[in-house]
Structure formats: structure tokens, C-alpha cells
PDB file of N, CA and C in Angstrom:
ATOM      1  N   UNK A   1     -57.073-145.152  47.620  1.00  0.00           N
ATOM      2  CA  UNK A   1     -56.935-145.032  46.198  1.00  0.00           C
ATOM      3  C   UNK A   1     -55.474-144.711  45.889  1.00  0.00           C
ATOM      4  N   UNK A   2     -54.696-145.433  45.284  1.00  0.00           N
ATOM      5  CA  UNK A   2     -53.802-145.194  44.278  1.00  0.00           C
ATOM      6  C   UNK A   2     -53.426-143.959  43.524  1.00  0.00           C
ATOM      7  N   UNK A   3     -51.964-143.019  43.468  1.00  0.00           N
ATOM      8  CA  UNK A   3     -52.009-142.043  42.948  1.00  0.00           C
ATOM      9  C   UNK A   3     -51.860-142.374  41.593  1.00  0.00           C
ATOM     10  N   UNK A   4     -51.763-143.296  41.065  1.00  0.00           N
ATOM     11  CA  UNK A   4     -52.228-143.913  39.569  1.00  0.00           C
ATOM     12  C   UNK A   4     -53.854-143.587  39.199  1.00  0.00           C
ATOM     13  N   UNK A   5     -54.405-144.008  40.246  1.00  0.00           N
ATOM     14  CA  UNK A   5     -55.928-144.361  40.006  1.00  0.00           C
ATOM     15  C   UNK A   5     -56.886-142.986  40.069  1.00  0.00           C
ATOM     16  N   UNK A   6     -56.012-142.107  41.162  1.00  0.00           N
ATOM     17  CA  UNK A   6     -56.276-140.716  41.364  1.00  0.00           C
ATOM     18  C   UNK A   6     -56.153-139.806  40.294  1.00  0.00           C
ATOM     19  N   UNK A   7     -54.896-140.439  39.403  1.00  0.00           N
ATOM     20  CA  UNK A   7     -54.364-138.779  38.174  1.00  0.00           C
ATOM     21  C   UNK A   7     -55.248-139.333  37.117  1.00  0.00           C
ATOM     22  N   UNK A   8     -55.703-140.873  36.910  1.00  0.00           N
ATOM     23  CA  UNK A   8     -56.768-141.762  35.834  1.00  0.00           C
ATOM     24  C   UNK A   8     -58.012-140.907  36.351  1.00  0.00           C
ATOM     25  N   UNK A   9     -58.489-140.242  37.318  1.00  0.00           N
ATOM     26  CA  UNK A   9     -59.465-140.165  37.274  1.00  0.00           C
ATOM     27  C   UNK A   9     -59.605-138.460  37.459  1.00  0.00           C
ATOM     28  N   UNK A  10     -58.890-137.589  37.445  1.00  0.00           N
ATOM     29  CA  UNK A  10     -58.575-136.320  37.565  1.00  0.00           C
ATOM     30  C   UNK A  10     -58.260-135.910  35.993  1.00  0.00           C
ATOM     31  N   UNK A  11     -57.400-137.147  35.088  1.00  0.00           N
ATOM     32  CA  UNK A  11     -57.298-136.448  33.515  1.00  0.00           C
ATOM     33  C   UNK A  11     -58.914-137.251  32.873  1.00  0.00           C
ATOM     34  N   UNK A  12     -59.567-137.840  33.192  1.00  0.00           N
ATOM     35  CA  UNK A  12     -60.970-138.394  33.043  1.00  0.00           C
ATOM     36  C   UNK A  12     -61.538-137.179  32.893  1.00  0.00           C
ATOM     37  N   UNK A  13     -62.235-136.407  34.261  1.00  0.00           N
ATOM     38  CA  UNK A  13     -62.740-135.454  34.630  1.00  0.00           C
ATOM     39  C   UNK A  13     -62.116-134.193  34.372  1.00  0.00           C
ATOM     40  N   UNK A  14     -61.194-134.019  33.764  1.00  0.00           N
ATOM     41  CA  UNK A  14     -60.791-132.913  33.106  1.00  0.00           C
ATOM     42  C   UNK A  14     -60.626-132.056  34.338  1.00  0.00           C
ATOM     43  N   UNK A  15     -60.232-132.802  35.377  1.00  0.00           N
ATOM     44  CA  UNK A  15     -59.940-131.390  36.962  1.00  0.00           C
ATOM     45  C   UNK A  15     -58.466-130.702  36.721  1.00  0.00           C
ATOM     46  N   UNK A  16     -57.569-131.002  35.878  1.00  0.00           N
ATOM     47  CA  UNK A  16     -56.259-130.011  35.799  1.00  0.00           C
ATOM     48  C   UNK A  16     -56.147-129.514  35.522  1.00  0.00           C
ATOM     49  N   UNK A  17     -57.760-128.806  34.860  1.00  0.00           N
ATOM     50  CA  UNK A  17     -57.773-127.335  33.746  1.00  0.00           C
ATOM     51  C   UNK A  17     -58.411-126.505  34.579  1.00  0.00           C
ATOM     52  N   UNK A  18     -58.415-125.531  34.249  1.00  0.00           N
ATOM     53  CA  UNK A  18     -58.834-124.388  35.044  1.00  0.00           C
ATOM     54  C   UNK A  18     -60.285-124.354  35.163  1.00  0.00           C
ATOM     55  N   UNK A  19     -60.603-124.052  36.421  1.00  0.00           N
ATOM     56  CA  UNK A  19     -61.398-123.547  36.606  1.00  0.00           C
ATOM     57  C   UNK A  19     -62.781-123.166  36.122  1.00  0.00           C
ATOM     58  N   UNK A  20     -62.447-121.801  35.253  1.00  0.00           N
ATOM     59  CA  UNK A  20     -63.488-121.298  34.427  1.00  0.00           C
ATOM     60  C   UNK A  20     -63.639-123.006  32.969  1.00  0.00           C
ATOM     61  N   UNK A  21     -62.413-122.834  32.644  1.00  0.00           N
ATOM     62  CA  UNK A  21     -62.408-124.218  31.401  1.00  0.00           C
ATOM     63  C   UNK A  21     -63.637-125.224  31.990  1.00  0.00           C
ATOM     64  N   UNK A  22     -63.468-125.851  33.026  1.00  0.00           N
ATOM     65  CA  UNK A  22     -63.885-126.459  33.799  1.00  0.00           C
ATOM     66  C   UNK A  22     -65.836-126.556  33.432  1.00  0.00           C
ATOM     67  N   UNK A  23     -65.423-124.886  34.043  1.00  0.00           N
ATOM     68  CA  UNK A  23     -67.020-124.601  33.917  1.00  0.00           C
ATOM     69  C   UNK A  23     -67.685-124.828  32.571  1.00  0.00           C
ATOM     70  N   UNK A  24     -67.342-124.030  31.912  1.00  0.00           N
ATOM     71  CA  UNK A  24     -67.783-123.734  30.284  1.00  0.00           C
ATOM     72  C   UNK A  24     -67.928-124.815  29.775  1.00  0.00           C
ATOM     73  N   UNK A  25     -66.996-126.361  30.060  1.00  0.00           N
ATOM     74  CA  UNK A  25     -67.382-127.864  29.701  1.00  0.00           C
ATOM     75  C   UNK A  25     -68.185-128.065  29.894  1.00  0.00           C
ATOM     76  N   UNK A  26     -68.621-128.201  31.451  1.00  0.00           N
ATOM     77  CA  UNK A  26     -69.878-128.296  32.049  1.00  0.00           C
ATOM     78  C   UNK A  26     -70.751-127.921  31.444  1.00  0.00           C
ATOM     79  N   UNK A  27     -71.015-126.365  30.902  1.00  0.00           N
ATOM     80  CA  UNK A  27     -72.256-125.874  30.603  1.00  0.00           C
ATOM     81  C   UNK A  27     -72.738-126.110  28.886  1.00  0.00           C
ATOM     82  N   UNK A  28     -71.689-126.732  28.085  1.00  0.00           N
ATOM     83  CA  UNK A  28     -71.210-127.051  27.026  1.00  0.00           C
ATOM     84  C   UNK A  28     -71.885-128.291  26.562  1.00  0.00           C
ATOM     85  N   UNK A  29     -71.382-129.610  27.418  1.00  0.00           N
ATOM     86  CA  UNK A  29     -71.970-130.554  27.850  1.00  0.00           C
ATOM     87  C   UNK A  29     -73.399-130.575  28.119  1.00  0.00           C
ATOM     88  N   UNK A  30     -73.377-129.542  28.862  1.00  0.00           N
ATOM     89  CA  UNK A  30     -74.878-129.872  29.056  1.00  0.00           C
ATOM     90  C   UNK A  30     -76.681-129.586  28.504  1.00  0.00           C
ATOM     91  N   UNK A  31     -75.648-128.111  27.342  1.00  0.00           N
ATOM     92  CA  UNK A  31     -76.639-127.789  26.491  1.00  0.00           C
ATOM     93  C   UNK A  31     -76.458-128.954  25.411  1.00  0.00           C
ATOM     94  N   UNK A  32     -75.747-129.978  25.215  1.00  0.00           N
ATOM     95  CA  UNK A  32     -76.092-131.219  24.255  1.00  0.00           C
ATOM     96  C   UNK A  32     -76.486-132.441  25.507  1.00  0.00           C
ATOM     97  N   UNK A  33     -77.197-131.930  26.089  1.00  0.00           N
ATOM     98  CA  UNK A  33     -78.006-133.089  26.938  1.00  0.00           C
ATOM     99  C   UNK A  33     -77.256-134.422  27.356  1.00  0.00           C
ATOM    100  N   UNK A  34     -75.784-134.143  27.261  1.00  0.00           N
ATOM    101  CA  UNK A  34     -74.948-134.993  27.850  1.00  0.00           C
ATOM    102  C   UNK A  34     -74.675-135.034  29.325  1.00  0.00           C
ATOM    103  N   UNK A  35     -74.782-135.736  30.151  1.00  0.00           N
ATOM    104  CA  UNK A  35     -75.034-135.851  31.780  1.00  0.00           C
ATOM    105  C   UNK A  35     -73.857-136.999  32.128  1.00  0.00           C
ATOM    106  N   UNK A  36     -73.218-137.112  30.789  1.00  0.00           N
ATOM    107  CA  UNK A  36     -71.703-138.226  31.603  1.00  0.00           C
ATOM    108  C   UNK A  36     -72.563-139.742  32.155  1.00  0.00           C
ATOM    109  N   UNK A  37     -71.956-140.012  32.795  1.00  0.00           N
ATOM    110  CA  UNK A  37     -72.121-142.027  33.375  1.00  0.00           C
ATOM    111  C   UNK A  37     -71.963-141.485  35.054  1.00  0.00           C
ATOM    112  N   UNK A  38     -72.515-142.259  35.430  1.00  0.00           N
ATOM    113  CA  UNK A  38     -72.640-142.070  36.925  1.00  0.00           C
ATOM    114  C   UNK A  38     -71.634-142.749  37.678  1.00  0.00           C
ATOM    115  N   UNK A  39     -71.407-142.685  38.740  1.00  0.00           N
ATOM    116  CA  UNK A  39     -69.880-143.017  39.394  1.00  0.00           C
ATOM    117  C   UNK A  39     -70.546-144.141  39.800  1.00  0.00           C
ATOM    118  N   UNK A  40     -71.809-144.243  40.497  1.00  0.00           N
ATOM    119  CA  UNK A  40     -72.419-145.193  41.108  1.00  0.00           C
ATOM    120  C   UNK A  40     -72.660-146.164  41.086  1.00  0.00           C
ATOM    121  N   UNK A  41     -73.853-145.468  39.817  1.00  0.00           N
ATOM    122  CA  UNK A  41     -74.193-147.412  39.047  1.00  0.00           C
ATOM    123  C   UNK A  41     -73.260-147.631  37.664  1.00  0.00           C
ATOM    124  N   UNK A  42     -72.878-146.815  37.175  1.00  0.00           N
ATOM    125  CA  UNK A  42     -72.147-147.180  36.108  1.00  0.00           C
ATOM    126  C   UNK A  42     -72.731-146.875  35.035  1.00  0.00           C
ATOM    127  N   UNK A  43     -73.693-146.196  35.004  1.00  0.00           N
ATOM    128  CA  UNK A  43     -74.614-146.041  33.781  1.00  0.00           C
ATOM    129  C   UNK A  43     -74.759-144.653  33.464  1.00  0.00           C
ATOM    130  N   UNK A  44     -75.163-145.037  32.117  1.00  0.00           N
ATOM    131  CA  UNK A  44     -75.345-143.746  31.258  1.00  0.00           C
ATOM    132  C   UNK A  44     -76.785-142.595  32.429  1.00  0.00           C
ATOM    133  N   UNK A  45     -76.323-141.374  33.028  1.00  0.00           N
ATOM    134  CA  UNK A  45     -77.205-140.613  33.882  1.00  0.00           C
ATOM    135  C   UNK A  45     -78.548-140.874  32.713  1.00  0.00           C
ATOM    136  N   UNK A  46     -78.732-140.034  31.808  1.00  0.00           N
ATOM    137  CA  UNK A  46     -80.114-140.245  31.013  1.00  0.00           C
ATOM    138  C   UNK A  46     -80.879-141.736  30.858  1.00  0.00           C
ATOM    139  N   UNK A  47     -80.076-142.522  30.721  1.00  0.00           N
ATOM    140  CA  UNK A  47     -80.642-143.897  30.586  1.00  0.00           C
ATOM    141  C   UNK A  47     -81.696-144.247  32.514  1.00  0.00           C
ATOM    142  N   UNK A  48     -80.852-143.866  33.524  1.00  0.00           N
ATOM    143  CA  UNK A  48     -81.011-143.376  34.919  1.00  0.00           C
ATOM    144  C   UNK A  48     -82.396-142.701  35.163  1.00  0.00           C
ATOM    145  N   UNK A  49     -82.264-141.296  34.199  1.00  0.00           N
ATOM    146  CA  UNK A  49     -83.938-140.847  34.468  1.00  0.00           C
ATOM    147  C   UNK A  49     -84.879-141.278  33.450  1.00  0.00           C
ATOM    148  N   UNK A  50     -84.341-141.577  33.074  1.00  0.00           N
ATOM    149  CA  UNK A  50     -85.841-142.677  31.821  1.00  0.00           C
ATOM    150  C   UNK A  50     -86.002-143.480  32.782  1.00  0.00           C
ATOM    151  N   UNK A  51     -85.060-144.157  32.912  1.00  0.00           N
ATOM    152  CA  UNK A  51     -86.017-145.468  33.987  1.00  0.00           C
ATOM    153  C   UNK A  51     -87.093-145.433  35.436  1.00  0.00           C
ATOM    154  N   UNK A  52     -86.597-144.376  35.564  1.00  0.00           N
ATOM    155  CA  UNK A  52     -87.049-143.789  37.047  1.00  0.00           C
ATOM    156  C   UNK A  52     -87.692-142.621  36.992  1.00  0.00           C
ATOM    157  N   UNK A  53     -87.927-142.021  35.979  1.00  0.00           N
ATOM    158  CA  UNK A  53     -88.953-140.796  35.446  1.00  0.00           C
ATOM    159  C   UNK A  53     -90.586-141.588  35.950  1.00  0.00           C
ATOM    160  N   UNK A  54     -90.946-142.354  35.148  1.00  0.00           N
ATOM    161  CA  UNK A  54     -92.352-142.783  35.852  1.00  0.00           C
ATOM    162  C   UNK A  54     -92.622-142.522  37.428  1.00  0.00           C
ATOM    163  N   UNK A  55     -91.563-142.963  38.276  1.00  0.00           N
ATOM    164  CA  UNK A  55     -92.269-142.977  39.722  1.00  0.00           C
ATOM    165  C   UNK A  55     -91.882-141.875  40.034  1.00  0.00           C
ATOM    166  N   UNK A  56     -91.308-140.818  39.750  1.00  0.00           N
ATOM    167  CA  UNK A  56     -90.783-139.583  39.838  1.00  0.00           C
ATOM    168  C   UNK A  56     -92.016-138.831  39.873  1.00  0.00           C
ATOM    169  N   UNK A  57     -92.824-138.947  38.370  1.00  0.00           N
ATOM    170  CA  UNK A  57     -93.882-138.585  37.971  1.00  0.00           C
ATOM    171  C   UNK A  57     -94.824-138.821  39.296  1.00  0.00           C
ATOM    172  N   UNK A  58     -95.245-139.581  39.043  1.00  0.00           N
ATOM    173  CA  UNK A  58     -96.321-139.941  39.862  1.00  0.00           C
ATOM    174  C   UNK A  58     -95.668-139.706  41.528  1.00  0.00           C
ATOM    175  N   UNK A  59     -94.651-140.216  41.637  1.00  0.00           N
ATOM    176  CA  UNK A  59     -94.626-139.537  43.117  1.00  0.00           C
ATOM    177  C   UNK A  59     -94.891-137.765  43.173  1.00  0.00           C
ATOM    178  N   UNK A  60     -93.873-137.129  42.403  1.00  0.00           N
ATOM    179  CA  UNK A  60     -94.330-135.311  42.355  1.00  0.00           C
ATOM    180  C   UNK A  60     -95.720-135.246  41.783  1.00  0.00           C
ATOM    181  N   UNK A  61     -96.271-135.772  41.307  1.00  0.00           N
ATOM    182  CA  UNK A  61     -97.982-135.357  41.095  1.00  0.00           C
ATOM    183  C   UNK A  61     -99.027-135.925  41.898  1.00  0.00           C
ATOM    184  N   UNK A  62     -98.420-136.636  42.866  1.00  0.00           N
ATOM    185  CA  UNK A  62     -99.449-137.006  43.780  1.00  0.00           C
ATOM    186  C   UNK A  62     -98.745-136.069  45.492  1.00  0.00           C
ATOM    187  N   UNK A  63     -98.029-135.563  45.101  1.00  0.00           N
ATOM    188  CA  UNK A  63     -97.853-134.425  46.314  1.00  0.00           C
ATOM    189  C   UNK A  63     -98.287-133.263  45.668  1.00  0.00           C
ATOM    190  N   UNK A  64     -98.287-133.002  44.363  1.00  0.00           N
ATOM    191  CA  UNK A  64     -98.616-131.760  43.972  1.00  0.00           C
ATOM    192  C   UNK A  64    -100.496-131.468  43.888  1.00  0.00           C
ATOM    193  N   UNK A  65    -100.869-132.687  43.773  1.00  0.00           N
ATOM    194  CA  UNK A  65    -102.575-132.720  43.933  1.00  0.00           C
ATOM    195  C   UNK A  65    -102.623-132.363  45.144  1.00  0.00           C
ATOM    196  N   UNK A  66    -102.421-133.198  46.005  1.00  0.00           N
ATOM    197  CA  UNK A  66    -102.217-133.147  47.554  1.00  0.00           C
ATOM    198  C   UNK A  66    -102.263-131.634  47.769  1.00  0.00           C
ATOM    199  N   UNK A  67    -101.281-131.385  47.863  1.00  0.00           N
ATOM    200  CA  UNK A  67    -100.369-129.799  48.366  1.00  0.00           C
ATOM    201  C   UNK A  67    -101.918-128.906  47.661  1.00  0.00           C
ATOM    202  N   UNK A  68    -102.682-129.107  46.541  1.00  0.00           N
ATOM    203  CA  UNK A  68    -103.106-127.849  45.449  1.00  0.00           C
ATOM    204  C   UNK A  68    -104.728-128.501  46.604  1.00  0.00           C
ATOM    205  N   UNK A  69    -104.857-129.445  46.752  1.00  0.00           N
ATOM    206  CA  UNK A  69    -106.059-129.468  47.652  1.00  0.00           C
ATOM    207  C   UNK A  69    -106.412-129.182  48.717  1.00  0.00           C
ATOM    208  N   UNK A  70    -104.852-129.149  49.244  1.00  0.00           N
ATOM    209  CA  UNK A  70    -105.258-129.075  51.074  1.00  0.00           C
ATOM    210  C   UNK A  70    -105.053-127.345  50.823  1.00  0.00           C
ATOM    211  N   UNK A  71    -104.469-126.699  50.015  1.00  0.00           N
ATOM    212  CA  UNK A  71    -103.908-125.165  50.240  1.00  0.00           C
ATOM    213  C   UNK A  71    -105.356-124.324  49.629  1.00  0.00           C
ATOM    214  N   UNK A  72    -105.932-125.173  48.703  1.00  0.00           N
ATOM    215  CA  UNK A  72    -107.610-124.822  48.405  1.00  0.00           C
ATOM    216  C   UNK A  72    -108.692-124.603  49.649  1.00  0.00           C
ATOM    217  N   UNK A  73    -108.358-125.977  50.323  1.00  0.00           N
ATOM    218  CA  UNK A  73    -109.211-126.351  51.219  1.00  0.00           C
ATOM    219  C   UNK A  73    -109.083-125.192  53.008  1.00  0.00           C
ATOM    220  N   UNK A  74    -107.573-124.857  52.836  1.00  0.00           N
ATOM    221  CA  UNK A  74    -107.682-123.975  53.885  1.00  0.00           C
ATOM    222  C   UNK A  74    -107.519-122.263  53.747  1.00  0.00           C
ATOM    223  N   UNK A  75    -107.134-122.174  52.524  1.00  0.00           N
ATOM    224  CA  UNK A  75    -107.444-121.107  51.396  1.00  0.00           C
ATOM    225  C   UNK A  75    -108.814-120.645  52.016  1.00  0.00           C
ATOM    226  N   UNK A  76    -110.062-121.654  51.473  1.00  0.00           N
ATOM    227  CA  UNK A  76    -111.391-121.196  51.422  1.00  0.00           C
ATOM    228  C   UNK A  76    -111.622-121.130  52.772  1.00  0.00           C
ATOM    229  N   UNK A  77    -111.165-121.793  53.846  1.00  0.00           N
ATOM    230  CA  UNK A  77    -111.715-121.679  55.164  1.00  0.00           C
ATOM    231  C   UNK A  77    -111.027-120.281  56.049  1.00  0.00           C
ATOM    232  N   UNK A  78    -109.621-120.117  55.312  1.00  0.00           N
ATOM    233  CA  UNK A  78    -109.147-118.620  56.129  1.00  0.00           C
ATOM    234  C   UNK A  78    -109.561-117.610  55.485  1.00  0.00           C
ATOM    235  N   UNK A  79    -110.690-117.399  54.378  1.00  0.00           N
ATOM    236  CA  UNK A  79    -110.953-116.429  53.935  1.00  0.00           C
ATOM    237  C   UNK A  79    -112.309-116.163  54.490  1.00  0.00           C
TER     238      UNK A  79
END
């Protein structure tokens, strides 16, 4: 990477401010449900878990049935 492409992406990310500044953006940001664009895909993060919230869902609630049956099931047998 380019020290052009490096200081473009350091005054982007607001990394030349301090620290605490730093933080307080962060936490600023994030009580207005702003999550920035992802480095990755390029996309808006929220647009990211809307799309992928469904199998999220259903994947964590089909371990969480799981997990609440088998911990029932040996629950009642170690008692």
C-alpha cells in the first residue's frame, strides 16, 4: 500500500485523533445505529445483517432448542 493510500485511509478512519476522541466516535456512532461500510464487501454493515439475519436466526435457534433439550434431558436423568 501506498503512503498516499495509507494517510487516505487513516484521515477516512479518523486514526490521527486521539485516542479517547477515537473512542467517544465510536460510541457516538453507534448509539445512531451507524456501523460504517465494510472493508470487505463494500457494503453498508446493516444492509449485511438484514440480509443474513434469517439464517443467523434459525441457525442460533436451532442450537438453542438443541442445547435447552439435551440440558433438560440430562438435567432430569442426573437428578
Amino acid at each position: 500500500m501506498s503512503r498516499e493510500a495509507f494517510a487516505r485511509l487513516e484521515e477516512h478512519y479518523g486514526l490521527g485523533e486521539p485516542l479517547l476522541q477515537q473512542y467517544r466516535d465510536y460510541w457516538m456512532r453507534l448509539a445512531r445505529a451507524d456501523l460504517g461500510r465494510s472493508i470487505y464487501y463494500s457494503h453498508d454493515v446493516w444492509s449485511l445483517i438484514r440480509t443474513h439475519r434469517p439464517w443467523s436466526l434459525l441457525l442460533g435457534g436451532t442450537a438453542l432448542a438443541l442445547a435447552s433439550a439435551a440440558g433438560v434431558l440430562w438435567g432430569a436423568q442426573a437428578a
